[in-house]
C-alpha atoms as a PDB file:
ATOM      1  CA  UNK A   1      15.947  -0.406 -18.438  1.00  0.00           C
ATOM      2  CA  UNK A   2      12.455   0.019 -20.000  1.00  0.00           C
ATOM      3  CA  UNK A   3       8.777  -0.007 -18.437  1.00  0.00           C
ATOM      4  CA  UNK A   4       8.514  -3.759 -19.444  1.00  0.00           C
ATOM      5  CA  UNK A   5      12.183  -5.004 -18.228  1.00  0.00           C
ATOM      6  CA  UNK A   6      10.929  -3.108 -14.820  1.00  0.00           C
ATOM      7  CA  UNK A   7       7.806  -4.931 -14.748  1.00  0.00           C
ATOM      8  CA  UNK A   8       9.395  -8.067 -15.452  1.00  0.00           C
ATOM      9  CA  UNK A   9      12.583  -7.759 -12.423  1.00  0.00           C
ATOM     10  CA  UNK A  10       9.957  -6.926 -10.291  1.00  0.00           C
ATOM     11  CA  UNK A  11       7.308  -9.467 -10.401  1.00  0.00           C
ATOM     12  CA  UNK A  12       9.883 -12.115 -10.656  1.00  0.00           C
ATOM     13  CA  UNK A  13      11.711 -10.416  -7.454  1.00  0.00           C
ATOM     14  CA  UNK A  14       9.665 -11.281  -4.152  1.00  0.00           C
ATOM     15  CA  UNK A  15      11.713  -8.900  -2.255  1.00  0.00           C
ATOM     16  CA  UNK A  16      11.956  -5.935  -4.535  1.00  0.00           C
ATOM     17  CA  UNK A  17       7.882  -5.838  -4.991  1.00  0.00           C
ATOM     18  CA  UNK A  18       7.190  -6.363  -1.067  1.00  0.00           C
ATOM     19  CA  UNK A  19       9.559  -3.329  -0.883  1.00  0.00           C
ATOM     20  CA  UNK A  20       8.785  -1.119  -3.265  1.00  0.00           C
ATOM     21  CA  UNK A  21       5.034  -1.871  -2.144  1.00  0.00           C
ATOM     22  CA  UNK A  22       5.948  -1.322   1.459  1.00  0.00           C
ATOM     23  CA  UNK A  23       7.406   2.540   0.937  1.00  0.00           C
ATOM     24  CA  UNK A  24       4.912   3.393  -1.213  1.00  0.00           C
ATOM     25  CA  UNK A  25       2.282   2.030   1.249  1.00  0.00           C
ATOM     26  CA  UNK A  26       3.946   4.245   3.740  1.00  0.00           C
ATOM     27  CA  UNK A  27       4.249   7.158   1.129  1.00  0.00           C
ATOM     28  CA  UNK A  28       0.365   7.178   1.435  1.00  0.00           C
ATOM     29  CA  UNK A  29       0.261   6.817   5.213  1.00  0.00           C
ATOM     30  CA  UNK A  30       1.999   9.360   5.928  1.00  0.00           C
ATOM     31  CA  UNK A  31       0.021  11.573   3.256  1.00  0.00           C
ATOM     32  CA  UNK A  32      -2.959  10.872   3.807  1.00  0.00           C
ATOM     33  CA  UNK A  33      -2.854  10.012   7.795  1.00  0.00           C
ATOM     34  CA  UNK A  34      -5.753  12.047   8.528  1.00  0.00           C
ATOM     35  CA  UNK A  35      -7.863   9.690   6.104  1.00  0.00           C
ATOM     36  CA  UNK A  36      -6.451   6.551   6.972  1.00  0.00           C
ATOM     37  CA  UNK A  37      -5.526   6.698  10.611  1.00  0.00           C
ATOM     38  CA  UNK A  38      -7.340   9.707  12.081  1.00  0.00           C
ATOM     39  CA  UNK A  39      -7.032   8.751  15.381  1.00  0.00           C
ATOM     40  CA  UNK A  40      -3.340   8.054  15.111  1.00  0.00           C
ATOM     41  CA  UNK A  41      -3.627   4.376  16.452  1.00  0.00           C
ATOM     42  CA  UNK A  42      -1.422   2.668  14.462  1.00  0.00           C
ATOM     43  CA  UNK A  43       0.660   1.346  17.456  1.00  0.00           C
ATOM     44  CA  UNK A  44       1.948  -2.522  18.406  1.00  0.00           C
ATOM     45  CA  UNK A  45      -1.887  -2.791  19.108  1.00  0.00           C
ATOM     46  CA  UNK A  46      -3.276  -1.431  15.495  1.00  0.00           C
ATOM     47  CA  UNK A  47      -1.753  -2.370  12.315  1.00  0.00           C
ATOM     48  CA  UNK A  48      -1.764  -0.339   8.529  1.00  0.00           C
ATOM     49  CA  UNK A  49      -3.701  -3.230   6.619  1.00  0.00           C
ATOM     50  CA  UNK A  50      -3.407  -4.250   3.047  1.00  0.00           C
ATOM     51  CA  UNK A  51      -7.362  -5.083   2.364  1.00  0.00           C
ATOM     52  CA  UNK A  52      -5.966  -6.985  -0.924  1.00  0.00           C
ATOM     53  CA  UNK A  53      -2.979  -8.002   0.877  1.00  0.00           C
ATOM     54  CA  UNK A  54       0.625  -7.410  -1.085  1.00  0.00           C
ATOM     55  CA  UNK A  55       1.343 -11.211  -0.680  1.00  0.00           C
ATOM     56  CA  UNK A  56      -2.410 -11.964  -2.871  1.00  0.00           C
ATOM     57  CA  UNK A  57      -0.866  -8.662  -4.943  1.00  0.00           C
ATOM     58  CA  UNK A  58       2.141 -10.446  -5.901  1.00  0.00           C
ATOM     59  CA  UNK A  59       1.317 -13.742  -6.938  1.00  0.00           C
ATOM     60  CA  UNK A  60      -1.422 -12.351  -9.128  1.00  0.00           C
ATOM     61  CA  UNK A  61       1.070  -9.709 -10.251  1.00  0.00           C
ATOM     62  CA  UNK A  62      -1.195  -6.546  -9.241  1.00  0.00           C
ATOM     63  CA  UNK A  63       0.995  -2.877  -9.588  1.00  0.00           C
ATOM     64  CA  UNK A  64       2.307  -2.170  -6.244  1.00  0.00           C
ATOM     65  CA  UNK A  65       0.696   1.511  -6.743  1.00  0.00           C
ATOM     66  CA  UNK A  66      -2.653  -0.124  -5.941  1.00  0.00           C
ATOM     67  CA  UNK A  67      -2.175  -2.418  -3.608  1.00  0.00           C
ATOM     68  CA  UNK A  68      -0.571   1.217  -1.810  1.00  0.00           C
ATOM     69  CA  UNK A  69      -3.372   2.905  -2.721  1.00  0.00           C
ATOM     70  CA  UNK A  70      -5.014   4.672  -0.015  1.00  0.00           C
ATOM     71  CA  UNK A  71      -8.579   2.875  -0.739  1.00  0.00           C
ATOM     72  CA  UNK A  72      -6.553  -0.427  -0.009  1.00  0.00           C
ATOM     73  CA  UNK A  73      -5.513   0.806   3.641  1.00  0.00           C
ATOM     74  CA  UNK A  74      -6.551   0.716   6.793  1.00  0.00           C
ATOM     75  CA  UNK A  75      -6.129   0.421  10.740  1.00  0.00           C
ATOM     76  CA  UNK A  76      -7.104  -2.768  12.269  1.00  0.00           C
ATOM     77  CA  UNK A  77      -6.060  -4.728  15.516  1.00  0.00           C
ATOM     78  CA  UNK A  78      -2.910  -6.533  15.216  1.00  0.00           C
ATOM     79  CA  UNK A  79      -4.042  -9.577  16.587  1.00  0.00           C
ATOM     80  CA  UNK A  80      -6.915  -9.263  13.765  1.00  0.00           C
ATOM     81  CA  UNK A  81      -4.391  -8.840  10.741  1.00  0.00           C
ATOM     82  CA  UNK A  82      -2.320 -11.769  12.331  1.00  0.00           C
ATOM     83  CA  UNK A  83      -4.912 -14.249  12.019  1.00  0.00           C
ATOM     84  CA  UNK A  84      -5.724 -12.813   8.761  1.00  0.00           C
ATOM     85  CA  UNK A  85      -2.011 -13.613   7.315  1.00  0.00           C
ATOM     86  CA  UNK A  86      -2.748 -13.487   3.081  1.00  0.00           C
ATOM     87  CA  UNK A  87      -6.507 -13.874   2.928  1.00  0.00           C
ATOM     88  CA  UNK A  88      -7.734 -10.952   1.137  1.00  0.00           C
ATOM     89  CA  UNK A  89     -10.992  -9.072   1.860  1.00  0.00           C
ATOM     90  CA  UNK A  90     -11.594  -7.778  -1.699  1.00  0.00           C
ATOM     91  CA  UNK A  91     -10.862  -8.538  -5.138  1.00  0.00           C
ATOM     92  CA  UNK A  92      -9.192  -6.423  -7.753  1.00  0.00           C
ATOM     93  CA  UNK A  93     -11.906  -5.306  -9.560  1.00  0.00           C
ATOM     94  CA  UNK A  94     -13.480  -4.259  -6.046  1.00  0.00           C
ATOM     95  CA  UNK A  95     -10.578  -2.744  -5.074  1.00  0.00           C
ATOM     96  CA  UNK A  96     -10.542  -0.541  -8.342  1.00  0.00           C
ATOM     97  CA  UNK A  97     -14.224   0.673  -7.541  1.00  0.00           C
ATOM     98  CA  UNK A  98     -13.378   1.451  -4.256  1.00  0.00           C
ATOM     99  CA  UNK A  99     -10.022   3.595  -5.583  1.00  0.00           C
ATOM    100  CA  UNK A 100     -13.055   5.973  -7.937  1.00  0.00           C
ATOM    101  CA  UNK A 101     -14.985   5.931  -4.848  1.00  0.00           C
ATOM    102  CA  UNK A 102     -11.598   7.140  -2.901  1.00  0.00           C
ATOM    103  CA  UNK A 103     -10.442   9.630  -5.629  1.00  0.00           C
ATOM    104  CA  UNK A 104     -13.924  11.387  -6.550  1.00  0.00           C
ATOM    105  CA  UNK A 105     -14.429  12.240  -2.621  1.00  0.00           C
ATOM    106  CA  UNK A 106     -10.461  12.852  -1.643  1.00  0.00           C
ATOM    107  CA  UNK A 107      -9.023  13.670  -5.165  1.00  0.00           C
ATOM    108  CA  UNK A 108      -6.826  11.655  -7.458  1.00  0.00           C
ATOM    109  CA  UNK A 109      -3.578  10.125  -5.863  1.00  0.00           C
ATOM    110  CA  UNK A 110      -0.550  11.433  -8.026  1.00  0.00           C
ATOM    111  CA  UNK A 111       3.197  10.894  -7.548  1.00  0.00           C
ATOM    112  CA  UNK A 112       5.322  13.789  -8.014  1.00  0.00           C
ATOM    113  CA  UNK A 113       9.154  12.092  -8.971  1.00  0.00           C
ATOM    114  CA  UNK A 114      10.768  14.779  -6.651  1.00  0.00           C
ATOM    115  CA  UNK A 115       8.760  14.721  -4.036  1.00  0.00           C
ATOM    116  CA  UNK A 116       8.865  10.177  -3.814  1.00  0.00           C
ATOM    117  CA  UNK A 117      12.607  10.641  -4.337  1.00  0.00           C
ATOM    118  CA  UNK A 118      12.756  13.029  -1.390  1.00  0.00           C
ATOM    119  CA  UNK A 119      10.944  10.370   0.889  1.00  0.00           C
ATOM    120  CA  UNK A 120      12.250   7.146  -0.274  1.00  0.00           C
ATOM    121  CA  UNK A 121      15.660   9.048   0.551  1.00  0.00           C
ATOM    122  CA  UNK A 122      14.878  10.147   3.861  1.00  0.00           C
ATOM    123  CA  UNK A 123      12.919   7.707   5.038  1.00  0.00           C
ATOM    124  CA  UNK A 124      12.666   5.769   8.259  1.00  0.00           C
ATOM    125  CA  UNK A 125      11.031   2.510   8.536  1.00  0.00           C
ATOM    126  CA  UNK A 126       7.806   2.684  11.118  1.00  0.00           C
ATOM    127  CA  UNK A 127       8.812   0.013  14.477  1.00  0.00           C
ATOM    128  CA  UNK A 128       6.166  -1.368  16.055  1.00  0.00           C
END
């Protein structure tokens, strides 16, 4: 399967994108904890946010690699991101400032095949 069949399955796939966007949203948590959740809050109380939220991502067919971007997360009260549901707090081309912002002061994010492989094999889904 090509780039473009890939592209294809997965915006027509619900499922597949939420997941795909989930582990790599949690691929960047984990990586970049002391950035995103320096206080180590996330809890039943604080929830990992999607600013542009992977529900808006998918129906206007944004790359999951953005919407996991670390510039697109961060920790907020749960009962805050309930009420919130899909409403999105920034646009994409917001969003893509905000990722130069992100990668001039922290560096650009890069995925090394080995080293997603290794997580997406090992990992273990974060329970509230």
């Amino acid at each position: 399967m090509n780039s473009k069949q890939f592209k294809y399955k997965l915006f027509n796939n619900k499922k597949l994108y939420q997941s795909l966007t989930r582990l790599l949203t949690e691929f960047n948590y984990r990586r970049y904890i002391k950035i995103i959740d320096p206080g180590k809050i996330r809890s039943k109380e604080y929830h990992l946010d999607h600013i542009l939220s992977v529900r808006g991502g998918y129906s206007d067919a944004i790359d999951p690699i953005i919407l996991a971007h670390p510039a697109n997360l961060r920790m907020i009260p749960a009962k805050v991101n309930m009420a919130k549901g899909r409403k999105c707090h920034v646009y994409l081309k917001e969003l893509k400032k905000n990722i130069t912002t992100w990668e001039t002061t922290h560096g650009p994010v890069t995925y090394d095949t080995l080293e997603l492989l290794y997580f997406f094999t090992t990992y273990k889904p974060y329970h509230r």
